[in-house]
PDB file of N, CA and C in Angstrom:
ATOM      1  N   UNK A   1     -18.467 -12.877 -33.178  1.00  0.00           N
ATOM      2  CA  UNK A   1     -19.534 -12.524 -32.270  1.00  0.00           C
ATOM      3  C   UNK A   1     -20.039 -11.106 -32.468  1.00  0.00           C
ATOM      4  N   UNK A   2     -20.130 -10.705 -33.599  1.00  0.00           N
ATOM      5  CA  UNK A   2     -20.764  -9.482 -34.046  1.00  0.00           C
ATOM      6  C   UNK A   2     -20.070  -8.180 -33.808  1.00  0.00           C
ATOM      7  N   UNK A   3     -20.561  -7.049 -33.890  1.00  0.00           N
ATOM      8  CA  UNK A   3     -20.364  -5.807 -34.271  1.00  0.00           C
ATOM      9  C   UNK A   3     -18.921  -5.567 -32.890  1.00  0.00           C
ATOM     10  N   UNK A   4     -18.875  -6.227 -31.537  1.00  0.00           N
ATOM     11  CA  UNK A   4     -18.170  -5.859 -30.053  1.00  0.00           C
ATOM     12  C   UNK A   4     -16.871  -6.170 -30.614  1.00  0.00           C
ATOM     13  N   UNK A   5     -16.661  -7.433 -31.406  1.00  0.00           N
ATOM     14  CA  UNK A   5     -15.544  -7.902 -31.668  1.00  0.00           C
ATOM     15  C   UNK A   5     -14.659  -7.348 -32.412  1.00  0.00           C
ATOM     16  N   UNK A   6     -15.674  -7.090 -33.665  1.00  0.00           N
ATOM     17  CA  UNK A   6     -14.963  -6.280 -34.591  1.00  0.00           C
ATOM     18  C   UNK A   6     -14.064  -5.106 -34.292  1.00  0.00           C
ATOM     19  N   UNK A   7     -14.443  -4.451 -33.265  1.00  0.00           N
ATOM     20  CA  UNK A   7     -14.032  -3.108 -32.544  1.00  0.00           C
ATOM     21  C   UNK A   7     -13.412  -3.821 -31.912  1.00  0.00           C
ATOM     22  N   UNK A   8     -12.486  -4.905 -31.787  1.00  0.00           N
ATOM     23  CA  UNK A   8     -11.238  -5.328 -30.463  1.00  0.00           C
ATOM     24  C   UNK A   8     -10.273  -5.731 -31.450  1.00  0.00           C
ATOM     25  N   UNK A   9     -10.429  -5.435 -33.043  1.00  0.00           N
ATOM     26  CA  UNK A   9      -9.074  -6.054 -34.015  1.00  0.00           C
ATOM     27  C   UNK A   9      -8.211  -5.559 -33.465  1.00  0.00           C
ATOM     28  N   UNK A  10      -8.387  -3.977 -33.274  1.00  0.00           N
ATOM     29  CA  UNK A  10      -7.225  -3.301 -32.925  1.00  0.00           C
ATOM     30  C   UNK A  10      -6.894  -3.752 -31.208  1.00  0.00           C
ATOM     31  N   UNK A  11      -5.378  -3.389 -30.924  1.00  0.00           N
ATOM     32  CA  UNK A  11      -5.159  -3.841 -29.700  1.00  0.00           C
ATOM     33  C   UNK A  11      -5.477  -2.887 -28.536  1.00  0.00           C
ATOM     34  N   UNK A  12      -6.744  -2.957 -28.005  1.00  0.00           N
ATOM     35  CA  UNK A  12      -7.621  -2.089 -26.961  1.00  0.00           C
ATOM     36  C   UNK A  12      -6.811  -2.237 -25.764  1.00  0.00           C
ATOM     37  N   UNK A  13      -6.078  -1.529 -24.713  1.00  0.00           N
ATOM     38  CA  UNK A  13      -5.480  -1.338 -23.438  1.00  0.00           C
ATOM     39  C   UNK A  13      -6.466  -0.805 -22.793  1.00  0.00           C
ATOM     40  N   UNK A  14      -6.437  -0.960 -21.393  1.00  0.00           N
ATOM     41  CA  UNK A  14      -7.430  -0.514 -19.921  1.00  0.00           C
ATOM     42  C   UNK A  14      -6.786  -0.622 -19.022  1.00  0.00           C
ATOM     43  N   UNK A  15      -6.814   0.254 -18.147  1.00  0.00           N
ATOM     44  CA  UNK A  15      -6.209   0.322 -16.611  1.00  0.00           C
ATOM     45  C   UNK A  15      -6.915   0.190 -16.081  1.00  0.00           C
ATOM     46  N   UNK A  16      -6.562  -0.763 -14.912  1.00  0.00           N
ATOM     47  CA  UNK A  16      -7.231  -1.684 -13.830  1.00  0.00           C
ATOM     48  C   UNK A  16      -6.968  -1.130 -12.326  1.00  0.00           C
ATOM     49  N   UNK A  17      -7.256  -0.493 -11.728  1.00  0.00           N
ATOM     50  CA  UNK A  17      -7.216  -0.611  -9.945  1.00  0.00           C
ATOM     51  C   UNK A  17      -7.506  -1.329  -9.013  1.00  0.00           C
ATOM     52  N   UNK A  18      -6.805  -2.335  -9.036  1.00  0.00           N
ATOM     53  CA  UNK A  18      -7.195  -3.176  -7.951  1.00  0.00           C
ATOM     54  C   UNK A  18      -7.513  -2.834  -6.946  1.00  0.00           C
ATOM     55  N   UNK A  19      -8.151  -3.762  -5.741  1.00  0.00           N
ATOM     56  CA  UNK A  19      -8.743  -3.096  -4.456  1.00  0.00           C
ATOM     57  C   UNK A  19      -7.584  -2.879  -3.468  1.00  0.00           C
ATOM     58  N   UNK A  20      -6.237  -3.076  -4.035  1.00  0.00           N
ATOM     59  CA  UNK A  20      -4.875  -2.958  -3.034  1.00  0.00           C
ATOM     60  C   UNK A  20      -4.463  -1.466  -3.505  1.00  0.00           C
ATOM     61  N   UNK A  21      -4.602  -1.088  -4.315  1.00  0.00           N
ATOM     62  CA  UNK A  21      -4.626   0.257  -5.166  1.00  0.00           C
ATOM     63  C   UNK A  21      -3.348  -0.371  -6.459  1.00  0.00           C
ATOM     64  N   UNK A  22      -3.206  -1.546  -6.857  1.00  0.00           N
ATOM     65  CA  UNK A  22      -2.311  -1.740  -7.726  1.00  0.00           C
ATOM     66  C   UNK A  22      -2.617  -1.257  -9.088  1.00  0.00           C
ATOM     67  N   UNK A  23      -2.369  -0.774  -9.756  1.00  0.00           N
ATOM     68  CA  UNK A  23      -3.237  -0.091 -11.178  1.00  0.00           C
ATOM     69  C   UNK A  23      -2.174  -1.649 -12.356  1.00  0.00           C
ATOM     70  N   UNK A  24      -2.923  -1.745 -13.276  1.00  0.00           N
ATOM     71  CA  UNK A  24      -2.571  -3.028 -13.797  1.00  0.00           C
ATOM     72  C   UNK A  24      -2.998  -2.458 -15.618  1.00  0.00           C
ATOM     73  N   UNK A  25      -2.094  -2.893 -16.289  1.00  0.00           N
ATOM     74  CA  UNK A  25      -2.723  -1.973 -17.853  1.00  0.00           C
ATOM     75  C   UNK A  25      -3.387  -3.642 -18.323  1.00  0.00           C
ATOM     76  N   UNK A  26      -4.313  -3.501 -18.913  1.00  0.00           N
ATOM     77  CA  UNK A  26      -4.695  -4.561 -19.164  1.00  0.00           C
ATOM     78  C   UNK A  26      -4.840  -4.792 -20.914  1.00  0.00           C
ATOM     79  N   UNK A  27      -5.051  -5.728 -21.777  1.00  0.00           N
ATOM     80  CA  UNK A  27      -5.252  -5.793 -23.242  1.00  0.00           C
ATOM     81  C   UNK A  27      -6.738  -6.163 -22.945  1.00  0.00           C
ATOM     82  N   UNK A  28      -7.524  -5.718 -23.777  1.00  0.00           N
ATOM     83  CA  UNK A  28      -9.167  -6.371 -23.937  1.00  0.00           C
ATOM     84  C   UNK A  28      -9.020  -7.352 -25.514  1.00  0.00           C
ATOM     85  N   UNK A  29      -9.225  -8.699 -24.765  1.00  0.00           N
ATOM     86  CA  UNK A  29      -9.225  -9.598 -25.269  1.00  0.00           C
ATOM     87  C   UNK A  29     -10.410  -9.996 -26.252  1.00  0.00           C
ATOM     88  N   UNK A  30     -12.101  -9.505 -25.722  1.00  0.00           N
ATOM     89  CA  UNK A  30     -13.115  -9.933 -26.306  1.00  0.00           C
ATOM     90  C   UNK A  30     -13.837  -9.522 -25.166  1.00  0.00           C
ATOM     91  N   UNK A  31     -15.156  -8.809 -26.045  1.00  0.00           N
ATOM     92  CA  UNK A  31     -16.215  -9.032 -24.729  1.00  0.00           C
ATOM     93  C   UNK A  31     -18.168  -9.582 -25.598  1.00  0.00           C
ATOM     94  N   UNK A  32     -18.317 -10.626 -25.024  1.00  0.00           N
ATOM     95  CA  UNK A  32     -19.059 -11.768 -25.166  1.00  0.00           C
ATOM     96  C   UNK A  32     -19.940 -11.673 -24.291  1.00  0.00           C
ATOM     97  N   UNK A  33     -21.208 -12.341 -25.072  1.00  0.00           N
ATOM     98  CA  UNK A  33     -22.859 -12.577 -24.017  1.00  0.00           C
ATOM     99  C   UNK A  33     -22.831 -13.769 -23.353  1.00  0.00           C
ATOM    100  N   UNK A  34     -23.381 -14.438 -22.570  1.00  0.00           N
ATOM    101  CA  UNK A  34     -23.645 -15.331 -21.944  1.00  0.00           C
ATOM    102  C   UNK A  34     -25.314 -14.926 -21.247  1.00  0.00           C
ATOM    103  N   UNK A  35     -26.384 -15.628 -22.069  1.00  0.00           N
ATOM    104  CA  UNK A  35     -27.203 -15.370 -21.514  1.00  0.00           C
ATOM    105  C   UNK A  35     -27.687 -14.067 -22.153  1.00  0.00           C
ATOM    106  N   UNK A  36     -28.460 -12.962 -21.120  1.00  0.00           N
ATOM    107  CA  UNK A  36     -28.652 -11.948 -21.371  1.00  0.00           C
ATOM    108  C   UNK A  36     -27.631 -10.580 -21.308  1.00  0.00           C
ATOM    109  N   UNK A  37     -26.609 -11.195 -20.180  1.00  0.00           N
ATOM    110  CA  UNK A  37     -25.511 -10.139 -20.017  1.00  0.00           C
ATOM    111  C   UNK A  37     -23.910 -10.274 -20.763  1.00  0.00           C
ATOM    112  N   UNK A  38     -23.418  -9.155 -20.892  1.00  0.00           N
ATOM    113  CA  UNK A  38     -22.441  -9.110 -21.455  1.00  0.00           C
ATOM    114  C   UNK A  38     -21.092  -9.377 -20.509  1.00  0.00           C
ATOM    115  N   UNK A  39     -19.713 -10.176 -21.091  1.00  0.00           N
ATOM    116  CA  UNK A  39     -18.563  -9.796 -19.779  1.00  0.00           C
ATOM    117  C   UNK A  39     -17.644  -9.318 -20.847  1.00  0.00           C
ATOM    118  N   UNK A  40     -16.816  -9.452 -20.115  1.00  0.00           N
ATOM    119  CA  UNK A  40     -15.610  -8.684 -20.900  1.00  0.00           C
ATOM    120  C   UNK A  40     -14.332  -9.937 -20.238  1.00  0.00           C
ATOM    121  N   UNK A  41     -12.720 -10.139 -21.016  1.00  0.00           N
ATOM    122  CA  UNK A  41     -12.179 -10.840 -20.933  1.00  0.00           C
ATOM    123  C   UNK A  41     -10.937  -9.572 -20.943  1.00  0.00           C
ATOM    124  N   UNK A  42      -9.911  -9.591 -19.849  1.00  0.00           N
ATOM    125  CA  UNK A  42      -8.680  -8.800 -19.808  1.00  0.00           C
ATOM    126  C   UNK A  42      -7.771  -9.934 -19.502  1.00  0.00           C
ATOM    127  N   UNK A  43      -6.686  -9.298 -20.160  1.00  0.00           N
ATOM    128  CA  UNK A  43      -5.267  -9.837 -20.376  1.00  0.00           C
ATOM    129  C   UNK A  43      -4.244  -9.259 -20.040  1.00  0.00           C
ATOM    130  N   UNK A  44      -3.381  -9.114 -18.551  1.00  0.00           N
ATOM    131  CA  UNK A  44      -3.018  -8.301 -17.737  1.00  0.00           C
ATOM    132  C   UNK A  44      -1.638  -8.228 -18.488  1.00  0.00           C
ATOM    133  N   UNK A  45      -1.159  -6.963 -19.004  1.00  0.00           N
ATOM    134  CA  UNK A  45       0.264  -6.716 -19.675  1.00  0.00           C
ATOM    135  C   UNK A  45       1.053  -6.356 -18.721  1.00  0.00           C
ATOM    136  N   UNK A  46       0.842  -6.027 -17.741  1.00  0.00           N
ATOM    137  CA  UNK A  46       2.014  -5.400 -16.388  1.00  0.00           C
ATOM    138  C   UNK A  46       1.758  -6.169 -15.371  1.00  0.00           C
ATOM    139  N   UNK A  47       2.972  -6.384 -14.653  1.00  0.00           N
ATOM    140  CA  UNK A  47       2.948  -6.877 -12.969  1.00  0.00           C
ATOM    141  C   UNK A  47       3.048  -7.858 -13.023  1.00  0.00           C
ATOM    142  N   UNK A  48       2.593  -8.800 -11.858  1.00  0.00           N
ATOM    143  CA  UNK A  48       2.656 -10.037 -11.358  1.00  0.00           C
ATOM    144  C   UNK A  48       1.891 -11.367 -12.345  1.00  0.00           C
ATOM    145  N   UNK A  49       0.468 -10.258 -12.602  1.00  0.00           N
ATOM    146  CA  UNK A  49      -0.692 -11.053 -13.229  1.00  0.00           C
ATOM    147  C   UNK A  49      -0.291 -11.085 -14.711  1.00  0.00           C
ATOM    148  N   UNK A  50       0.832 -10.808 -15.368  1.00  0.00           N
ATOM    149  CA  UNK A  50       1.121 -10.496 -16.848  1.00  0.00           C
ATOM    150  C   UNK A  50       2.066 -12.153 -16.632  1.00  0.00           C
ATOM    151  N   UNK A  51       2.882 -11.908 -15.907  1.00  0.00           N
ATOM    152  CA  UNK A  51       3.517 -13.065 -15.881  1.00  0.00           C
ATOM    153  C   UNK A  51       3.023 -14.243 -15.206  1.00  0.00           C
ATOM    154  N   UNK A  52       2.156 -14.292 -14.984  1.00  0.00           N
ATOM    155  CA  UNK A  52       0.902 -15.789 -14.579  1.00  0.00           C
ATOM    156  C   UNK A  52       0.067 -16.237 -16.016  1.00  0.00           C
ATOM    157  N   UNK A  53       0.090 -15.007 -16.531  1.00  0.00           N
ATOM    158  CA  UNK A  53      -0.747 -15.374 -17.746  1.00  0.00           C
ATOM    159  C   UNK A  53      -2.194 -15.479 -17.388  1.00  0.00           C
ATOM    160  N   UNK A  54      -2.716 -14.685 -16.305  1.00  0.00           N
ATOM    161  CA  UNK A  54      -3.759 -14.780 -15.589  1.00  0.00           C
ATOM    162  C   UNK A  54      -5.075 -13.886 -16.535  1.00  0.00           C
ATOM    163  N   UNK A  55      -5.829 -13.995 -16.846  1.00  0.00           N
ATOM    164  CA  UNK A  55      -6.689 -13.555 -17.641  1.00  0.00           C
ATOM    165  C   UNK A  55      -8.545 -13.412 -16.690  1.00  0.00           C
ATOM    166  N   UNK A  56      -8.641 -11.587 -16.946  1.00  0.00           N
ATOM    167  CA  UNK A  56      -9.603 -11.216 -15.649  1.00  0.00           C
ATOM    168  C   UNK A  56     -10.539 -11.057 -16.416  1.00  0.00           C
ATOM    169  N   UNK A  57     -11.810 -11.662 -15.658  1.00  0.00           N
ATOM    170  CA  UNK A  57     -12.780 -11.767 -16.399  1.00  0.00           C
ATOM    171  C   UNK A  57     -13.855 -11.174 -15.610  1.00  0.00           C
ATOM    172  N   UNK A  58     -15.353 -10.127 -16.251  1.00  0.00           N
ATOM    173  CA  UNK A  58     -16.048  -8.910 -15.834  1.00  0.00           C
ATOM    174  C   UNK A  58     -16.971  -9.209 -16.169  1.00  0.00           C
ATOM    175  N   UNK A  59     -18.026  -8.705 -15.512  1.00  0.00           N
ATOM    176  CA  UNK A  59     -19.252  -8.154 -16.088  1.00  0.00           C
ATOM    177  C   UNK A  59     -19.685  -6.762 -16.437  1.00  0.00           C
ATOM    178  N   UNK A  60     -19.535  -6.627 -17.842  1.00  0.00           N
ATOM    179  CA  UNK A  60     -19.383  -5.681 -18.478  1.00  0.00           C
ATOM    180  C   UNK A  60     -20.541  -4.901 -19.291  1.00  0.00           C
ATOM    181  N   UNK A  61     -20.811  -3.564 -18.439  1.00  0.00           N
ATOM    182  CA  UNK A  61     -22.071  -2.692 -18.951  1.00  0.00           C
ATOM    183  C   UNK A  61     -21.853  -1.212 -19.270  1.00  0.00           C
ATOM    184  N   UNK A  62     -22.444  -0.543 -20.021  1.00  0.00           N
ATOM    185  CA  UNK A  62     -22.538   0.597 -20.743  1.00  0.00           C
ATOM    186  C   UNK A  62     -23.119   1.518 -19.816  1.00  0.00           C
ATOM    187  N   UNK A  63     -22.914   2.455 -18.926  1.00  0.00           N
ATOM    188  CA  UNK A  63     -24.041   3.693 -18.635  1.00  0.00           C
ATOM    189  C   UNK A  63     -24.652   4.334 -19.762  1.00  0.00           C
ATOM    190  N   UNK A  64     -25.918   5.012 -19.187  1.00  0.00           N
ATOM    191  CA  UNK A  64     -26.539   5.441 -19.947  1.00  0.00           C
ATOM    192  C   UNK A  64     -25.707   6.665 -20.799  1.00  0.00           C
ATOM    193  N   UNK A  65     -24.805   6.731 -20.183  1.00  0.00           N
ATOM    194  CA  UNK A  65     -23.731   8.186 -20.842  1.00  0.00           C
ATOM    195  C   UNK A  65     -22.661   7.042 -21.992  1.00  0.00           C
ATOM    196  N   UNK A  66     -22.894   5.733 -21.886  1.00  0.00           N
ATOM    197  CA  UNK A  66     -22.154   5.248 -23.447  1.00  0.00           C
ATOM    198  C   UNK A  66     -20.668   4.460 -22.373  1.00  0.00           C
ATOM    199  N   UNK A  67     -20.373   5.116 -20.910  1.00  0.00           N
ATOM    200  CA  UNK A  67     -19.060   5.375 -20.363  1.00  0.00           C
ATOM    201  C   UNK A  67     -19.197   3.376 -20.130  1.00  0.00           C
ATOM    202  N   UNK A  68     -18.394   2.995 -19.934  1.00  0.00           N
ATOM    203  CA  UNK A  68     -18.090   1.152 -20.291  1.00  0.00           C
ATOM    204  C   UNK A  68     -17.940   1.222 -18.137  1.00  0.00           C
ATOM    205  N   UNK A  69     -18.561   0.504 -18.040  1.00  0.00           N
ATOM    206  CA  UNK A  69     -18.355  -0.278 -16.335  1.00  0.00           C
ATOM    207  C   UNK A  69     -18.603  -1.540 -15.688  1.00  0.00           C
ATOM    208  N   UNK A  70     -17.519  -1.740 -15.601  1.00  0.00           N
ATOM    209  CA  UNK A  70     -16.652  -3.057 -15.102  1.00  0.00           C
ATOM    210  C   UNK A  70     -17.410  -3.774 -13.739  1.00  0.00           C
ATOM    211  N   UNK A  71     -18.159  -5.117 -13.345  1.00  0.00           N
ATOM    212  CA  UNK A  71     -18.397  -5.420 -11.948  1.00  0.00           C
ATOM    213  C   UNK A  71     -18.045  -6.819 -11.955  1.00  0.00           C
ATOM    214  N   UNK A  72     -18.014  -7.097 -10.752  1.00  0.00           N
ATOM    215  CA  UNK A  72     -17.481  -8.258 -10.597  1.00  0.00           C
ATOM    216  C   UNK A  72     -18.250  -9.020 -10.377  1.00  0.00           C
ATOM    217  N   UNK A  73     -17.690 -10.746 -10.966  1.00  0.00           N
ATOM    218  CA  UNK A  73     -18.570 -11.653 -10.730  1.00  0.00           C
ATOM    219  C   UNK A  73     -18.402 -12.469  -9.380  1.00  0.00           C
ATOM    220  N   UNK A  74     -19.465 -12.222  -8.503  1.00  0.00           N
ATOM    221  CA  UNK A  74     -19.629 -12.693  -7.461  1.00  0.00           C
ATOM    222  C   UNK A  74     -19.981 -14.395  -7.263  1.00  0.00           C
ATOM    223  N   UNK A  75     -21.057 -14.524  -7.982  1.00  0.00           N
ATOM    224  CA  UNK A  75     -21.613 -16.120  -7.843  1.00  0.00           C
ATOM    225  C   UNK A  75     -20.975 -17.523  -8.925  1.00  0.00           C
ATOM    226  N   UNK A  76     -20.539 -18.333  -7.993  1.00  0.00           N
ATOM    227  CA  UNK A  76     -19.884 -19.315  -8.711  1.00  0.00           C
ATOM    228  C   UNK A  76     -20.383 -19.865  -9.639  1.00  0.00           C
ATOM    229  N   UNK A  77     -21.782 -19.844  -9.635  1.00  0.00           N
ATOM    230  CA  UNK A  77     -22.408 -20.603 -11.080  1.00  0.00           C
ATOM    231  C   UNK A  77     -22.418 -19.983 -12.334  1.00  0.00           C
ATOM    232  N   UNK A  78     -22.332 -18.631 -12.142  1.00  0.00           N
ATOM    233  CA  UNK A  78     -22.330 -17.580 -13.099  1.00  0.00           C
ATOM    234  C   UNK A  78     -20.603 -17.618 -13.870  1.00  0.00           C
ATOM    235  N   UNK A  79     -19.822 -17.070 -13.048  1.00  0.00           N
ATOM    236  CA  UNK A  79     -18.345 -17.125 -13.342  1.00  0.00           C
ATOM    237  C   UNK A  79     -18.142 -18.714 -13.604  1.00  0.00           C
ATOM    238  N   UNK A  80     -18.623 -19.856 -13.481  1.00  0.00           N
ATOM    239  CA  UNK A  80     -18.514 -21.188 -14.221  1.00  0.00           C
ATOM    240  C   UNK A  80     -18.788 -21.061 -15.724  1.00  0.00           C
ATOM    241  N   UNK A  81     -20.597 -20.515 -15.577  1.00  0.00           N
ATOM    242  CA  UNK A  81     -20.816 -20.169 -17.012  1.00  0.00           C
ATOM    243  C   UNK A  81     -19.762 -19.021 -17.550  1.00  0.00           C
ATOM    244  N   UNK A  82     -19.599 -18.253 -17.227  1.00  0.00           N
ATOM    245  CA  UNK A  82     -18.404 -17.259 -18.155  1.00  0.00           C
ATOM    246  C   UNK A  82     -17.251 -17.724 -18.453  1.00  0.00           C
ATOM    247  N   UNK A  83     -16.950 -18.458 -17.482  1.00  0.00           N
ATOM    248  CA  UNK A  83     -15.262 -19.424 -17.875  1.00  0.00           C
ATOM    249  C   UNK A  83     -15.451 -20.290 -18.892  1.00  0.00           C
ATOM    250  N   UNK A  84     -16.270 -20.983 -19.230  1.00  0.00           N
ATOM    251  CA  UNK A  84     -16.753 -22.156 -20.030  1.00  0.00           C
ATOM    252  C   UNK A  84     -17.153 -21.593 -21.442  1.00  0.00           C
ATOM    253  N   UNK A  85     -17.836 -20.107 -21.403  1.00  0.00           N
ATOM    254  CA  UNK A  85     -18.447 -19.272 -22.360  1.00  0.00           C
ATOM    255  C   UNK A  85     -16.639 -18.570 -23.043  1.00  0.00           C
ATOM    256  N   UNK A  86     -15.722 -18.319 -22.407  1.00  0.00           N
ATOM    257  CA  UNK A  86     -14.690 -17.759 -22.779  1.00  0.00           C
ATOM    258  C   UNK A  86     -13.752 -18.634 -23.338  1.00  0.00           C
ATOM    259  N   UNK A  87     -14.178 -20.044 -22.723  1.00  0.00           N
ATOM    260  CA  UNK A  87     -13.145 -20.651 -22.872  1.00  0.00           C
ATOM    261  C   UNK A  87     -13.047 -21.589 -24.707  1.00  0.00           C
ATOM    262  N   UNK A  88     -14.640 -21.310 -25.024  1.00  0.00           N
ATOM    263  CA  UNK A  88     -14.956 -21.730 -26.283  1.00  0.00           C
ATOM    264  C   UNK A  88     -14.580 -21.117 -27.083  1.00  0.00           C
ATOM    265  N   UNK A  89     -14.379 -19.302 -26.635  1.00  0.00           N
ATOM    266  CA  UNK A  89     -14.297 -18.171 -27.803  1.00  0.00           C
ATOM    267  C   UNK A  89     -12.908 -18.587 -27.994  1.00  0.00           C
ATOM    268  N   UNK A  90     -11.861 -18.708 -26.615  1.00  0.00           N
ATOM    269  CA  UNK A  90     -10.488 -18.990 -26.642  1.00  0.00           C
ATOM    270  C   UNK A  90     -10.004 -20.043 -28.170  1.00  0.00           C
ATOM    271  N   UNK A  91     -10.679 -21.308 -27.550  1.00  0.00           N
ATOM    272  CA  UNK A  91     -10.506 -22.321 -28.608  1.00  0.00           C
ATOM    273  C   UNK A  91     -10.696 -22.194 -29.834  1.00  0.00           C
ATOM    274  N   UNK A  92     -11.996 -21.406 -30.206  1.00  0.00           N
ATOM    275  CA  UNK A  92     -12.391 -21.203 -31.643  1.00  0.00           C
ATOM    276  C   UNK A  92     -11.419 -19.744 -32.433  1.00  0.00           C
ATOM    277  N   UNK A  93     -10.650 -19.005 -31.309  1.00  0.00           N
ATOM    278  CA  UNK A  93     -10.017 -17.860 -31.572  1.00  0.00           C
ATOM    279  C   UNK A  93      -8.741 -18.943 -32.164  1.00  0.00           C
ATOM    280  N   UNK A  94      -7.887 -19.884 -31.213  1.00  0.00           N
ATOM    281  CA  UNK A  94      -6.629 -20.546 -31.556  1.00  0.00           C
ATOM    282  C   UNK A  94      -7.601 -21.379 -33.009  1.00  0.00           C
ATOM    283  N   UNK A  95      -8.536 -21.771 -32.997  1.00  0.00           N
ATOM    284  CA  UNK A  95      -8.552 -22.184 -34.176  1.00  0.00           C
ATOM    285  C   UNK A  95      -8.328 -21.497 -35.321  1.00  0.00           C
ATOM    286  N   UNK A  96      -9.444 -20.416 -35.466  1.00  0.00           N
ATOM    287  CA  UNK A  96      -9.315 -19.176 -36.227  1.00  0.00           C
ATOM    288  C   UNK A  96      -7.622 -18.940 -37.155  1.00  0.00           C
ATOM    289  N   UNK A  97      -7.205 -18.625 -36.068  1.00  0.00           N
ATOM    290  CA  UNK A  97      -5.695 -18.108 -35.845  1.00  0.00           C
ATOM    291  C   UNK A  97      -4.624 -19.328 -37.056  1.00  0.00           C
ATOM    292  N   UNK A  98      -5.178 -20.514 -36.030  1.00  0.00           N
ATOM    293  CA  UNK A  98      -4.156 -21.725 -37.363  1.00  0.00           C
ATOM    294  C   UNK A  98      -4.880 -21.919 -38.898  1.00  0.00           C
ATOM    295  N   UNK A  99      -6.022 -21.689 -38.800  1.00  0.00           N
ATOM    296  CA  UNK A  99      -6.468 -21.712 -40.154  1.00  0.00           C
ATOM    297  C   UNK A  99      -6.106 -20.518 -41.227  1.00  0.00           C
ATOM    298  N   UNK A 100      -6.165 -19.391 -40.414  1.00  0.00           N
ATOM    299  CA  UNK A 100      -5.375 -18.384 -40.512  1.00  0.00           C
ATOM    300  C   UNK A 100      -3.784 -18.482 -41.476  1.00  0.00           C
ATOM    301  N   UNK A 101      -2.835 -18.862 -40.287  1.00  0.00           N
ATOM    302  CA  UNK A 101      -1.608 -19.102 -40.444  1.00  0.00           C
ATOM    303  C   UNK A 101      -1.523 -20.380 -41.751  1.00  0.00           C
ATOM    304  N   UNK A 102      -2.380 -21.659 -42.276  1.00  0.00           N
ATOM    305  CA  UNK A 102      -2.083 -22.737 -43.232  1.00  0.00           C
ATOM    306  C   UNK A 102      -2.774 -21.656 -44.489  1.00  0.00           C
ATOM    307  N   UNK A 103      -3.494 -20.760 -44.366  1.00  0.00           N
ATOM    308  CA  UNK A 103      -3.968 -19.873 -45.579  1.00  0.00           C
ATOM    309  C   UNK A 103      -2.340 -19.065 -46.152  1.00  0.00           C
ATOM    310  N   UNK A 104      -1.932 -18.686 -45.311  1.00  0.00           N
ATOM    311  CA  UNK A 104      -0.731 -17.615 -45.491  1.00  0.00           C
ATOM    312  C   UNK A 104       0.533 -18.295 -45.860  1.00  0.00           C
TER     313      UNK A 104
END
């Protein structure tokens, strides 16, 4: 998915503050268009949500200063489309990955 991805080979970490004040380190998994906007996909390495295997998903924009900011997806039709949009990259990533692994 172009130039975003390439920049996530390496393993990208982010700290998360939840609205309880829990701070959460997160892995950035991929961040992908849907539409006109961009989200972002986290993969919680600490706490509760590391061991759920729970994977947080954003709407993800640039300020004009370059600085990366995180909002949340509010409307269910939208976060349907992003789950469905992630969930393809997921599949085509495990594909990737085994075609990968029968090369090696």
């Amino acid at each position: 998915m172009g130039k975003k991805d390439e920049e996530l080979d390496d393993d990208i970490c982010v700290t998360l503050e939840l609205d309880g004040g829990e701070k959460v380190e997160c892995e950035i998994l991929t961040i992908f268009p849907v539409g006109d906007t961009d989200y972002i996909a986290l993969l919680p390495t600490t706490g509760s949500f590391a061991e759920d295997g729970e994977v947080f998903l954003y709407r993800y924009v640039e300020t004009e200063d370059g600085e990366p900011s995180l909002d949340n997806i509010m409307d269910d039709e939208e976060y349907e489309a992003v789950y469905d949009a992630f969930d393809e990259w997921l599949d085509s990533s495990e594909f990737d990955e085994l075609v990968d692994d029968e090369e090696e």
